[in-house]
C-alpha atoms as a PDB file:
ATOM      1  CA  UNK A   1       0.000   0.000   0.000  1.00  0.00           C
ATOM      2  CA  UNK A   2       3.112   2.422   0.930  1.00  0.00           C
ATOM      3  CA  UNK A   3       4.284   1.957  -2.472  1.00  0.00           C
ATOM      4  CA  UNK A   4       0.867   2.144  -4.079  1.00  0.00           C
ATOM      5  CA  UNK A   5       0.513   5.712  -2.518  1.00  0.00           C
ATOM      6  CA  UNK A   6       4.154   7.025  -3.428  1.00  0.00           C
ATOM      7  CA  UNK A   7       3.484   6.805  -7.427  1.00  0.00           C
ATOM      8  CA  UNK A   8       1.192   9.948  -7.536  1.00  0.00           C
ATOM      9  CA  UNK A   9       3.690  11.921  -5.949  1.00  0.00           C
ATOM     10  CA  UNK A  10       6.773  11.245  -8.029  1.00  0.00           C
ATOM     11  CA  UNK A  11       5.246  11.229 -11.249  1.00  0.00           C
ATOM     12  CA  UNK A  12       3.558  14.931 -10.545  1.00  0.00           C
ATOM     13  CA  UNK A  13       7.149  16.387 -10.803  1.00  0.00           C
ATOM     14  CA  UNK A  14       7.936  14.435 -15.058  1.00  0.00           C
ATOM     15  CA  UNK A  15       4.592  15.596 -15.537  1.00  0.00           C
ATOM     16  CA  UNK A  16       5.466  19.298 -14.349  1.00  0.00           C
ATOM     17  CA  UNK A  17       8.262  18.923 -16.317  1.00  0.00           C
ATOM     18  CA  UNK A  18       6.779  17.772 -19.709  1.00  0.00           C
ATOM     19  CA  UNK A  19       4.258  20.879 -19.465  1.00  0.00           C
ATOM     20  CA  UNK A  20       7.108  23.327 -19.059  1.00  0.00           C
ATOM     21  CA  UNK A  21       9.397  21.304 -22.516  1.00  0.00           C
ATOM     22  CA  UNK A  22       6.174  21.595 -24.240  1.00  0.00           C
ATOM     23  CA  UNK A  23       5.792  25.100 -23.728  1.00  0.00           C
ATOM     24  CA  UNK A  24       9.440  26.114 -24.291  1.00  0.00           C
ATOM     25  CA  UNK A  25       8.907  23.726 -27.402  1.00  0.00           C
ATOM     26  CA  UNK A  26       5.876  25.644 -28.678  1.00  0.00           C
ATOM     27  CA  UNK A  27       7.582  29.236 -27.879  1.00  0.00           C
ATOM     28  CA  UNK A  28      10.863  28.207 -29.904  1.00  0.00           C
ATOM     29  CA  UNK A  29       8.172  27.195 -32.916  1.00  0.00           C
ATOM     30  CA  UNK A  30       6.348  30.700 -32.306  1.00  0.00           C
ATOM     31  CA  UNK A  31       9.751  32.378 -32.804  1.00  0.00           C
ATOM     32  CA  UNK A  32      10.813  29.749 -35.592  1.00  0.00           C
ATOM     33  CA  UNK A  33       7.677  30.754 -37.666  1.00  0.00           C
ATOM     34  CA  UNK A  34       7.733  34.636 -37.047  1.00  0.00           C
ATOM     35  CA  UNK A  35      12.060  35.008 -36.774  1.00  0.00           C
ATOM     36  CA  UNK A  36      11.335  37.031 -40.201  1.00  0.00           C
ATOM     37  CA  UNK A  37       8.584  39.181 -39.357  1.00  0.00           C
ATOM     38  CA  UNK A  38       9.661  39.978 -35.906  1.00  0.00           C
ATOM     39  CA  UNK A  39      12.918  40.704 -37.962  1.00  0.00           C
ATOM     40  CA  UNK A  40      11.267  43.339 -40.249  1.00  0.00           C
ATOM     41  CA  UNK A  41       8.952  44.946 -36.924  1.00  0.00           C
ATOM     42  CA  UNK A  42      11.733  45.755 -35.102  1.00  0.00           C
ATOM     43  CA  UNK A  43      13.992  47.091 -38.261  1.00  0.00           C
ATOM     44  CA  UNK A  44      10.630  49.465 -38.854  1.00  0.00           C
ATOM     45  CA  UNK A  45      10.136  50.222 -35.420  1.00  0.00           C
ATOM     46  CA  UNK A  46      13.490  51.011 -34.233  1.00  0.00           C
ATOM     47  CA  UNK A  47      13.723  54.782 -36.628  1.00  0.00           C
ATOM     48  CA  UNK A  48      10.739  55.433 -34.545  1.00  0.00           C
ATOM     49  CA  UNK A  49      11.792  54.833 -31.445  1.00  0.00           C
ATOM     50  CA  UNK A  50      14.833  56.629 -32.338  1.00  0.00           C
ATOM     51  CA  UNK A  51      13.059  59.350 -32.850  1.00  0.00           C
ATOM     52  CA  UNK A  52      10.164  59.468 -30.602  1.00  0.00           C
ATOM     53  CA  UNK A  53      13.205  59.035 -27.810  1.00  0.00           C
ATOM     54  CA  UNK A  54      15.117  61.872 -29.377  1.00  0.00           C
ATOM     55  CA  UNK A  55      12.193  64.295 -29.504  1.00  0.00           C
ATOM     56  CA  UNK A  56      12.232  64.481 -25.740  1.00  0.00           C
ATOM     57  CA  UNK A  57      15.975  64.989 -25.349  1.00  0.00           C
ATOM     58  CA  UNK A  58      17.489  68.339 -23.987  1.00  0.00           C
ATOM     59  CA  UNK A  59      19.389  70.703 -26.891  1.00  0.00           C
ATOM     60  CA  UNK A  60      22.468  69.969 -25.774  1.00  0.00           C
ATOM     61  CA  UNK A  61      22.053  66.094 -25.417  1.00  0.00           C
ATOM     62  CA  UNK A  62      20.479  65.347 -28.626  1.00  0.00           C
ATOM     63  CA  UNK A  63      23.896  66.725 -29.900  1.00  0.00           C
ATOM     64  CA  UNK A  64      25.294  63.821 -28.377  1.00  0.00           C
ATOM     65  CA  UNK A  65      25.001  60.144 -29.044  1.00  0.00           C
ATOM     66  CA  UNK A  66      22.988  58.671 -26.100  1.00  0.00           C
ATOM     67  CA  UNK A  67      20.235  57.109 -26.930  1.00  0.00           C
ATOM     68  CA  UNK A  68      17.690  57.927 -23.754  1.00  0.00           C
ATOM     69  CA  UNK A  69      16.662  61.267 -22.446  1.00  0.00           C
ATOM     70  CA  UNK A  70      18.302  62.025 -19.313  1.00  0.00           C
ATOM     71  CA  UNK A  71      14.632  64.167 -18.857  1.00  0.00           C
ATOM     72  CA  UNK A  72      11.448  64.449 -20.396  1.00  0.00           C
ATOM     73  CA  UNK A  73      11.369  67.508 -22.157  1.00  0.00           C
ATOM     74  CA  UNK A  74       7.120  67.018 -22.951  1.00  0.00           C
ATOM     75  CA  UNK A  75       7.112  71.322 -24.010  1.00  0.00           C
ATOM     76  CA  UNK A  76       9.620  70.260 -27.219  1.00  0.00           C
ATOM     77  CA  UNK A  77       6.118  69.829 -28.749  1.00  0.00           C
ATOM     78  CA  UNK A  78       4.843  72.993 -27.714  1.00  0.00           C
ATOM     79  CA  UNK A  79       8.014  74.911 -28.775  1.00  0.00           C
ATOM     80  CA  UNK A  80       7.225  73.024 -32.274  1.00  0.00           C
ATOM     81  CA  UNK A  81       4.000  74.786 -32.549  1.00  0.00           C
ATOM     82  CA  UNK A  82       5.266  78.159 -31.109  1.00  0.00           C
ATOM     83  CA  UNK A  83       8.253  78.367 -33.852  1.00  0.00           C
ATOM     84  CA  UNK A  84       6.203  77.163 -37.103  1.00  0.00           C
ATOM     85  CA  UNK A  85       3.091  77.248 -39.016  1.00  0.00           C
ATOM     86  CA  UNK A  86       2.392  73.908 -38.360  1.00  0.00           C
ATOM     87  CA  UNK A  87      -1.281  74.404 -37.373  1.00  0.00           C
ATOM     88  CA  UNK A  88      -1.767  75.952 -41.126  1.00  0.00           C
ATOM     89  CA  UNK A  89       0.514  73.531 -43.041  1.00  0.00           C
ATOM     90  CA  UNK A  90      -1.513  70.557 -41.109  1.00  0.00           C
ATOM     91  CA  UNK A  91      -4.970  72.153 -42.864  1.00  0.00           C
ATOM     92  CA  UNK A  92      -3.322  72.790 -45.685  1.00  0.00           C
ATOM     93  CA  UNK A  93      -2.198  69.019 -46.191  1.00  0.00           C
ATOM     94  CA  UNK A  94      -5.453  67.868 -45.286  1.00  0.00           C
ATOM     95  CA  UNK A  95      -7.201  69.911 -47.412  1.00  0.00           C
ATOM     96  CA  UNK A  96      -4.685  68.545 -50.386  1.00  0.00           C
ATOM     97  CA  UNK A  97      -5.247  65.309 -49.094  1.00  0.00           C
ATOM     98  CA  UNK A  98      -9.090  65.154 -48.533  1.00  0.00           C
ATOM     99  CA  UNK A  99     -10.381  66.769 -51.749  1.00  0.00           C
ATOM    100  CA  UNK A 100      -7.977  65.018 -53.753  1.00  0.00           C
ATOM    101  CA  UNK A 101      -9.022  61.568 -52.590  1.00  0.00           C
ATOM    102  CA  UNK A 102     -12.391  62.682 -53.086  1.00  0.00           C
ATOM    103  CA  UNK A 103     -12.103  64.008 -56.485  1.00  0.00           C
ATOM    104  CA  UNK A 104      -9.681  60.638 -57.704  1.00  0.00           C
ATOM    105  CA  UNK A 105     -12.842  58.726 -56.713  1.00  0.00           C
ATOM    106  CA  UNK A 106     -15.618  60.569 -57.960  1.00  0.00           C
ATOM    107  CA  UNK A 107     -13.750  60.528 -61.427  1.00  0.00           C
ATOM    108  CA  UNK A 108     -11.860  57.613 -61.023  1.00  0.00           C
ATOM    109  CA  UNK A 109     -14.429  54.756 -59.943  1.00  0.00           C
ATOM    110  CA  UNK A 110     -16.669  54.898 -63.435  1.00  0.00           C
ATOM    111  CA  UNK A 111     -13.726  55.066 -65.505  1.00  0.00           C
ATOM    112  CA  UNK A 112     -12.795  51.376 -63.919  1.00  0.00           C
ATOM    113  CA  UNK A 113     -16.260  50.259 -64.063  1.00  0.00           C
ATOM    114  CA  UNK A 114     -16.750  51.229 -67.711  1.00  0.00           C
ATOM    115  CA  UNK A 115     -13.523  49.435 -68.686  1.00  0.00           C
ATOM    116  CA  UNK A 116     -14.648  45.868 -66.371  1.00  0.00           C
ATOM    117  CA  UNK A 117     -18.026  46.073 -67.681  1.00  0.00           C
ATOM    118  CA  UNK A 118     -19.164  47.783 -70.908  1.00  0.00           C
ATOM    119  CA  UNK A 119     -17.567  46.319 -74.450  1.00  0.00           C
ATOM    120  CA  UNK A 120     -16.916  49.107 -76.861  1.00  0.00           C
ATOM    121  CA  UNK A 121     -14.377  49.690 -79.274  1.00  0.00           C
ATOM    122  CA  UNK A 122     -11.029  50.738 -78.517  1.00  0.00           C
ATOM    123  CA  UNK A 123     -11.776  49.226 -75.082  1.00  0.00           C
ATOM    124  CA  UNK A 124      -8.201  47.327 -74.939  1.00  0.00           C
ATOM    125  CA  UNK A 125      -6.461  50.478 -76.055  1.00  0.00           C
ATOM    126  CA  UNK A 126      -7.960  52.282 -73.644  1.00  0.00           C
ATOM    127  CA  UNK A 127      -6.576  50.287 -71.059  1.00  0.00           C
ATOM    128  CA  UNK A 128      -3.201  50.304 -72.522  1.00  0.00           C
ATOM    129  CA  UNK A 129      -3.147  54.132 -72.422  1.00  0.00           C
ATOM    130  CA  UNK A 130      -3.858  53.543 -68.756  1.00  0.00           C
ATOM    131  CA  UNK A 131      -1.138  52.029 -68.078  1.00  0.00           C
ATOM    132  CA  UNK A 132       0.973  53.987 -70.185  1.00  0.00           C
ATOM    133  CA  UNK A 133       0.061  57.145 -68.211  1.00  0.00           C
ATOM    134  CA  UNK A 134       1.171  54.470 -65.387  1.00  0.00           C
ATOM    135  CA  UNK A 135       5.092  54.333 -66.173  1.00  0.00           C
ATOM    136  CA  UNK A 136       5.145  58.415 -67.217  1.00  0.00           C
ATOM    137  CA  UNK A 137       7.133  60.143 -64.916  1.00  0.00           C
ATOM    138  CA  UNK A 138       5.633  63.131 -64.148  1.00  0.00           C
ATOM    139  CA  UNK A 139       8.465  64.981 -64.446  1.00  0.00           C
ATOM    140  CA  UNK A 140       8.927  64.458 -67.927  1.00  0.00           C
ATOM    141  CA  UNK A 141       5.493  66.638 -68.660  1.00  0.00           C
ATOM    142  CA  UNK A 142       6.200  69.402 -65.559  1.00  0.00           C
ATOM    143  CA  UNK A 143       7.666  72.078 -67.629  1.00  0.00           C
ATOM    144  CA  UNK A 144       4.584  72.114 -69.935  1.00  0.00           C
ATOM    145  CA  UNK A 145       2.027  71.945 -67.072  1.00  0.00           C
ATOM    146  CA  UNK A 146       3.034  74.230 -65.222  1.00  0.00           C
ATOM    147  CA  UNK A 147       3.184  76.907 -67.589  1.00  0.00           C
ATOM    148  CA  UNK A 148      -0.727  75.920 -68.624  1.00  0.00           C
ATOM    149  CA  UNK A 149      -1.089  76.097 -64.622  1.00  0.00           C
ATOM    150  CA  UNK A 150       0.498  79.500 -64.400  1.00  0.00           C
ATOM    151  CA  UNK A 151      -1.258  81.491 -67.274  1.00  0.00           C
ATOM    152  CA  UNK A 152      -4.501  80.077 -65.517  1.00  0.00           C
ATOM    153  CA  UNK A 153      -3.113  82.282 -62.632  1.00  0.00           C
ATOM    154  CA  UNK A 154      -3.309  79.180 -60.641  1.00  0.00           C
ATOM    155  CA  UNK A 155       0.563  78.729 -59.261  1.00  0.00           C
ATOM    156  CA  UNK A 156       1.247  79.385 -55.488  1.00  0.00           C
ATOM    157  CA  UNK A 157      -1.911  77.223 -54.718  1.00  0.00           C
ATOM    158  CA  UNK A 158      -2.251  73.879 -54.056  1.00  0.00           C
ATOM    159  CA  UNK A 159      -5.232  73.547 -56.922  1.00  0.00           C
ATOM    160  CA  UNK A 160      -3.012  72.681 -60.304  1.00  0.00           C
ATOM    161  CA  UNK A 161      -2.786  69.261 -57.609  1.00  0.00           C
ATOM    162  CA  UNK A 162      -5.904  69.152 -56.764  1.00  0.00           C
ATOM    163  CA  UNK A 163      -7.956  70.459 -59.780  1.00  0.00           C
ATOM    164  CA  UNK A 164      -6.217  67.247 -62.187  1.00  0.00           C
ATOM    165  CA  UNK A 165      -7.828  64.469 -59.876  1.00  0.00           C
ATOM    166  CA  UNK A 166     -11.169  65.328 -61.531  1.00  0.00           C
ATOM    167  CA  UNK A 167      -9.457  63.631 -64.586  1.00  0.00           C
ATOM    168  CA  UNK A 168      -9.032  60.589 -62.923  1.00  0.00           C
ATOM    169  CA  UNK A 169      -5.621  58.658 -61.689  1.00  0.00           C
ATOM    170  CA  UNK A 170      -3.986  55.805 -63.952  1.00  0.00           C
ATOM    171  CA  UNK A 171      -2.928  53.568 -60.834  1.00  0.00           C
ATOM    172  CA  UNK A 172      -6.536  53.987 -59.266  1.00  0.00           C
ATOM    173  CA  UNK A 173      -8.112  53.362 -62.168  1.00  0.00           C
ATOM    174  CA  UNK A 174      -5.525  50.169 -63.099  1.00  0.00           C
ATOM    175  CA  UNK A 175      -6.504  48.732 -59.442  1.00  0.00           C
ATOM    176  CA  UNK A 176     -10.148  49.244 -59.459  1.00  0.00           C
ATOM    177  CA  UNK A 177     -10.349  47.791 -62.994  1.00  0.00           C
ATOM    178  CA  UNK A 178      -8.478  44.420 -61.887  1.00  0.00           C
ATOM    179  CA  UNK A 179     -11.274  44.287 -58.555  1.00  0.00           C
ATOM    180  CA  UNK A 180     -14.284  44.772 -60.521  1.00  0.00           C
ATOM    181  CA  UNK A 181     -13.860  42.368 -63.652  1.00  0.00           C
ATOM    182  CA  UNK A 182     -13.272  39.654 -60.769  1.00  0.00           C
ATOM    183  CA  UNK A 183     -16.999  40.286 -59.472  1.00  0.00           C
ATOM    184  CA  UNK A 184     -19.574  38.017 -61.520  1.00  0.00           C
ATOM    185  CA  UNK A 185     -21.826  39.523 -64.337  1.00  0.00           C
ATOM    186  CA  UNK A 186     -24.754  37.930 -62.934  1.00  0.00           C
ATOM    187  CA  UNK A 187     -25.480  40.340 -60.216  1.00  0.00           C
ATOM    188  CA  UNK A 188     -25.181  43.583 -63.152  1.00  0.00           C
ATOM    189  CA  UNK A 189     -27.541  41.205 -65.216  1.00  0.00           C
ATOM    190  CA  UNK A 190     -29.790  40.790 -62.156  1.00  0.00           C
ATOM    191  CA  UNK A 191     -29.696  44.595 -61.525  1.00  0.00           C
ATOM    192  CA  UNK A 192     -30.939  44.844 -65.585  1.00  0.00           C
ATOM    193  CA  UNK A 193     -33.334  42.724 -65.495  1.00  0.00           C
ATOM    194  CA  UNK A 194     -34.926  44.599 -62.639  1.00  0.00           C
ATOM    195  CA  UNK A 195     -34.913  47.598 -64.511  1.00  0.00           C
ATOM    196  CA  UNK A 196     -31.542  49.282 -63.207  1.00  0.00           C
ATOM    197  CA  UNK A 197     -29.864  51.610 -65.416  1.00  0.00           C
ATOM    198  CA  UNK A 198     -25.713  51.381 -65.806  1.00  0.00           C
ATOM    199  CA  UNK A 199     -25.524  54.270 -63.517  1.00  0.00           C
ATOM    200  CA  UNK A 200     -27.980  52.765 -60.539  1.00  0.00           C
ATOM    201  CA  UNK A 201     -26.324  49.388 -60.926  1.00  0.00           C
ATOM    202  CA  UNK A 202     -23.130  50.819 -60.392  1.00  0.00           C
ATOM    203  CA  UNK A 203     -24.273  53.005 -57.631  1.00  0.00           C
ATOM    204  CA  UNK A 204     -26.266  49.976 -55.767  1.00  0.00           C
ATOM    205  CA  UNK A 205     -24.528  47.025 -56.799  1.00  0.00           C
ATOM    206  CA  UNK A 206     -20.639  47.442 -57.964  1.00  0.00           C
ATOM    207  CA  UNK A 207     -19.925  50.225 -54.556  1.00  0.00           C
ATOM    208  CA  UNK A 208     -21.291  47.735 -52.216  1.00  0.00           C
ATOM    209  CA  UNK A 209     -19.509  44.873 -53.157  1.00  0.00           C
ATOM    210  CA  UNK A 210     -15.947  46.948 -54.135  1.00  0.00           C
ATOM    211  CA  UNK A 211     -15.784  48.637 -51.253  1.00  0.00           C
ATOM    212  CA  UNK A 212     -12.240  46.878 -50.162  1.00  0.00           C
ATOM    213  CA  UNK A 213     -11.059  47.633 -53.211  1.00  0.00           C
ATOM    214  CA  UNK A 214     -12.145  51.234 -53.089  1.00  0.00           C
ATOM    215  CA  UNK A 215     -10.905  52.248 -49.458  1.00  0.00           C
ATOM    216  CA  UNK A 216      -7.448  50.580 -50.910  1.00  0.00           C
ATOM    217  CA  UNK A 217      -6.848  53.059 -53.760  1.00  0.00           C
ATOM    218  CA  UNK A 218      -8.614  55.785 -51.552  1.00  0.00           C
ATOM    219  CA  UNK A 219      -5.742  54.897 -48.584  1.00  0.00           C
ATOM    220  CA  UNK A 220      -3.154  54.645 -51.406  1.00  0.00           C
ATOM    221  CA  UNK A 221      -3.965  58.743 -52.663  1.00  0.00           C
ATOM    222  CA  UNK A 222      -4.502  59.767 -49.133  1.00  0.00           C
ATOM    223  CA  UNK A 223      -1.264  58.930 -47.771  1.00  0.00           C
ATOM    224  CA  UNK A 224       0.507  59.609 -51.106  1.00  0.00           C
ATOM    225  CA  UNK A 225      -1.061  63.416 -51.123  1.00  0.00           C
ATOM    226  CA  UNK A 226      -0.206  63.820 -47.305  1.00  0.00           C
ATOM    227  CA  UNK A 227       3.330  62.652 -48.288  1.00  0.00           C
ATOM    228  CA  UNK A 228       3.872  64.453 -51.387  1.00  0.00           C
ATOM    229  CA  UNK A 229       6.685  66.793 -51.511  1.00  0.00           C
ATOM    230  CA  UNK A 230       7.664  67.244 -55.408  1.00  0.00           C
ATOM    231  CA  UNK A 231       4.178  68.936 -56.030  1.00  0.00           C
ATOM    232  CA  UNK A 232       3.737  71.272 -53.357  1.00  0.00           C
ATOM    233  CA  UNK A 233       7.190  72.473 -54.213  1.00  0.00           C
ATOM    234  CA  UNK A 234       6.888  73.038 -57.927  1.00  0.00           C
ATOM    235  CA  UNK A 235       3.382  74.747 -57.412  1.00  0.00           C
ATOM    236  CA  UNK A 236       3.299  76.235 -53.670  1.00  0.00           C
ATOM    237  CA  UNK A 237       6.664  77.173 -52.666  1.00  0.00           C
ATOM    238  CA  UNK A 238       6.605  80.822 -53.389  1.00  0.00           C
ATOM    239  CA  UNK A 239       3.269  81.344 -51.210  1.00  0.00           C
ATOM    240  CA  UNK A 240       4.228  80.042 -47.929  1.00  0.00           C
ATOM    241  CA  UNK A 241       0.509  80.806 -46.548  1.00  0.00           C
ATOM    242  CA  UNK A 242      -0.642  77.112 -48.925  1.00  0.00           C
ATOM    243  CA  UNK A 243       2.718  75.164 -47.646  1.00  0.00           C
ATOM    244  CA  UNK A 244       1.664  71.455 -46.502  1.00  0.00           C
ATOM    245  CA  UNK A 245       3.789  69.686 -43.984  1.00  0.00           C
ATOM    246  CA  UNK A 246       6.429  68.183 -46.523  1.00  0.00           C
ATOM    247  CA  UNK A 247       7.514  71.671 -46.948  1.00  0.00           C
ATOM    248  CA  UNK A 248       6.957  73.094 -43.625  1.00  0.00           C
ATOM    249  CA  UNK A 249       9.075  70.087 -42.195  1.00  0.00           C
ATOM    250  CA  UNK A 250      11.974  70.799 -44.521  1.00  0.00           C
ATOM    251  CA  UNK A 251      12.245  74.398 -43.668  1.00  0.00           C
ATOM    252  CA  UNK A 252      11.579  74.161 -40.120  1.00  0.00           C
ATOM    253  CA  UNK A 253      15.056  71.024 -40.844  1.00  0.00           C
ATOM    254  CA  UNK A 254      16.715  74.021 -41.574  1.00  0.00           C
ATOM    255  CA  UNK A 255      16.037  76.899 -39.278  1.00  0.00           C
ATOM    256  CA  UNK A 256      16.797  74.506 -36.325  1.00  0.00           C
ATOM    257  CA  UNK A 257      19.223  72.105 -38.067  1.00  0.00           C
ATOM    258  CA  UNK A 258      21.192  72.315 -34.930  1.00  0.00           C
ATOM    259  CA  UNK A 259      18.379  71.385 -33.001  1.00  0.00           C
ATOM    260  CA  UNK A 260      17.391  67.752 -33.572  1.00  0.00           C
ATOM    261  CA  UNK A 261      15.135  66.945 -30.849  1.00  0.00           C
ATOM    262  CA  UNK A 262      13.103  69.592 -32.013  1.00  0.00           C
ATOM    263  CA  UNK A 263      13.186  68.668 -35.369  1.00  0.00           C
ATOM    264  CA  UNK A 264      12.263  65.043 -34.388  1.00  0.00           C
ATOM    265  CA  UNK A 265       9.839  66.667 -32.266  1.00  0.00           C
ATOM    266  CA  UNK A 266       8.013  68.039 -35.681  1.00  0.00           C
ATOM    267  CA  UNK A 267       8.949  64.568 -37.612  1.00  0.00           C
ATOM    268  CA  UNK A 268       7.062  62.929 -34.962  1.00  0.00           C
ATOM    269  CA  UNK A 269       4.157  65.702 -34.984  1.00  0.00           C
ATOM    270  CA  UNK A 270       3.767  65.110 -38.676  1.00  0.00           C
ATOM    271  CA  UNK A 271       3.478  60.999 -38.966  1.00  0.00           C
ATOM    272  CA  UNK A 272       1.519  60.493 -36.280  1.00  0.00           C
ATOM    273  CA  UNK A 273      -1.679  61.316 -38.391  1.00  0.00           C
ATOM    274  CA  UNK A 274      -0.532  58.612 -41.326  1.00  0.00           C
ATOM    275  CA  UNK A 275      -0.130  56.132 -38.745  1.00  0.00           C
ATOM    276  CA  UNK A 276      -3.169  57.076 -36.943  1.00  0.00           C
ATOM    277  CA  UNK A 277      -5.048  56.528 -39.899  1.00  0.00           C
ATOM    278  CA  UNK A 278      -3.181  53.202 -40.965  1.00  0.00           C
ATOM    279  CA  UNK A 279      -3.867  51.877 -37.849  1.00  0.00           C
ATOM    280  CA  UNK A 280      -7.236  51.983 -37.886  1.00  0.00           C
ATOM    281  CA  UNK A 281      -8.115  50.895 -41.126  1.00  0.00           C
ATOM    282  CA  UNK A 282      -5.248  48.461 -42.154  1.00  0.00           C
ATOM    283  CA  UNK A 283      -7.868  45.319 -42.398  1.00  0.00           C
ATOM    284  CA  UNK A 284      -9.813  47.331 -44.710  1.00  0.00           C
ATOM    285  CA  UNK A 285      -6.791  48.260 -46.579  1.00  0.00           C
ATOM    286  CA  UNK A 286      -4.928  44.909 -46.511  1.00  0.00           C
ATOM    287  CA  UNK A 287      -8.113  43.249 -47.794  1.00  0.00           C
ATOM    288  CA  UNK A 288      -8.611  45.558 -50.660  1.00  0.00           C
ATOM    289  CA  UNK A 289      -5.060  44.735 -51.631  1.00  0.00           C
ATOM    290  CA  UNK A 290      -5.210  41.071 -51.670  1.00  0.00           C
ATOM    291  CA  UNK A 291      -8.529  41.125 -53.362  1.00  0.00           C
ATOM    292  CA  UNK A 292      -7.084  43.312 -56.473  1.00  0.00           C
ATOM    293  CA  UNK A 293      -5.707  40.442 -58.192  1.00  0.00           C
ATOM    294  CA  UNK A 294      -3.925  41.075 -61.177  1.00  0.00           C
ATOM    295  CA  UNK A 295      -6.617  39.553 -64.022  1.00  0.00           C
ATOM    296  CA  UNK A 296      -6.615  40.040 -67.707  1.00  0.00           C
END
């Protein structure tokens, strides 16, 4: 009976140890699988944290190369907002940013419908030209815009950026196209047959069902119009009241070159919205990507 009793107790301490190999073995596969993407996270994250940490450094230590703030100087922010424009340059990128999303979908979305769904002549040429306009640099036709821009009376402003978005965008268009001829023909032949015109069928059936695909190429111009620094410079530089942060943040680089916390300060002012914004709407994003498939 003695020895009866005495098995529970010594096999409680294999069985102890068999949980704790099983869950070193399952961490070791965890870091196995995701050695790569843990990789990449921390190579993104680590210019960040270099400059989130440098933004609340002193003047003098920032100079230096430590790495953490001996003190947390919170008012670099404020001092950032006391020694620039940034309020204006923030409305003025949005504004950029906003309208021209709004205008590359309002002109871009039937141009990609009418090239999934309608069969007309010239249709495959079309879509060449679309993706010719694609691969065009845009500074090869600058020179010649601009000047139609500036006897328009139009330079200064942020509009000769905004105002061509009503023609539509080639890489919008090119992703939008690829979503919607992957959606089947039966539900526009549905929407006919219950007396739908092209216009209603696209407004009730094709938005619905592309809406991945549409807040993709919508999150694509947003961030690429917040981001944009070529434009605002060819068009807005000599009117600093219509500056947008790309400019703003290069300036302010050089008033206070010598002072880099500040300047990360600024750096750090002028992401945060993009990631903001990425943040919250990276499944929608990330879905509308992998759903654009690339289909003849």
């Amino acid at each position: 009976m003695t020895t009866l009793a005495a098995r529970p107790t010594a096999t409680a301490p294999v069985r102890q140890a068999s949980r704790r190999g099983s869950r070193v073995r399952k961490t070791l596969y965890w870091i196995a699988r995701h050695a790569i993407a843990v990789a990449l996270a921390l190579m993104f994250l680590g210019p960040l944290v270099f400059v989130a940490l440098t933004a609340l450094m002193s003047d003098n230590q920032a100079l230096t190369g430590e790495l953490w703030p001996d003190t947390w100087n919170w008012g670099n922010f404020a001092d950032v907002f006391a020694r620039s424009n940034l309020l204006t340059w923030t409305a003025n990128t949005f504004m950029y940013a906003a309208l021209g999303t709004a205008f590359m979908l309002l002109s871009s979305v039937p141009v990609a419908y009418a090239m999934a769904r309608f069969r007309f002549r010239g249709r495959k040429l079309a879509f060449l030209a679309v993706i010719t306009v694609m691969m065009l640099p845009p500074q090869v036709i600058a020179v010649p815009v601009y000047l139609i821009w500036a006897r328009m009376g139009l330079t200064g402003t942020l509009w000769p950026l905004i105002l061509p978005m009503l023609l539509g965008d080639a890489f919008s268009i090119f992703l939008l196209r690829q979503f919607l001829i992957t959606i089947p023909r039966e539900y526009t032949e549905a929407a006919r047959v219950d007396g739908c015109s092209d216009f209603m069928t696209l407004l009730r059936v094709i938005l619905p069902m592309a809406r991945p695909a549409i807040a993709a190429v919508a999150l694509f111009q947003f961030f690429y119009c917040w981001n944009d620094y070529y434009g605002p410079l060819l068009y807005a530089q000599t009117n600093e009241a219509n500056w947008t942060l790309s400019i703003g943040l290069a300036s302010f680089r050089a008033l206070h070159s010598v002072q880099w916390n500040l300047t990360m300060a600024a750096t750090l002012l002028v992401t945060a919205p993009v990631i903001i914004v990425f943040f919250f709407a990276q499944r929608v994003f990330i879905e509308g990507v992998t759903l654009t498939g690339v289909k003849g």
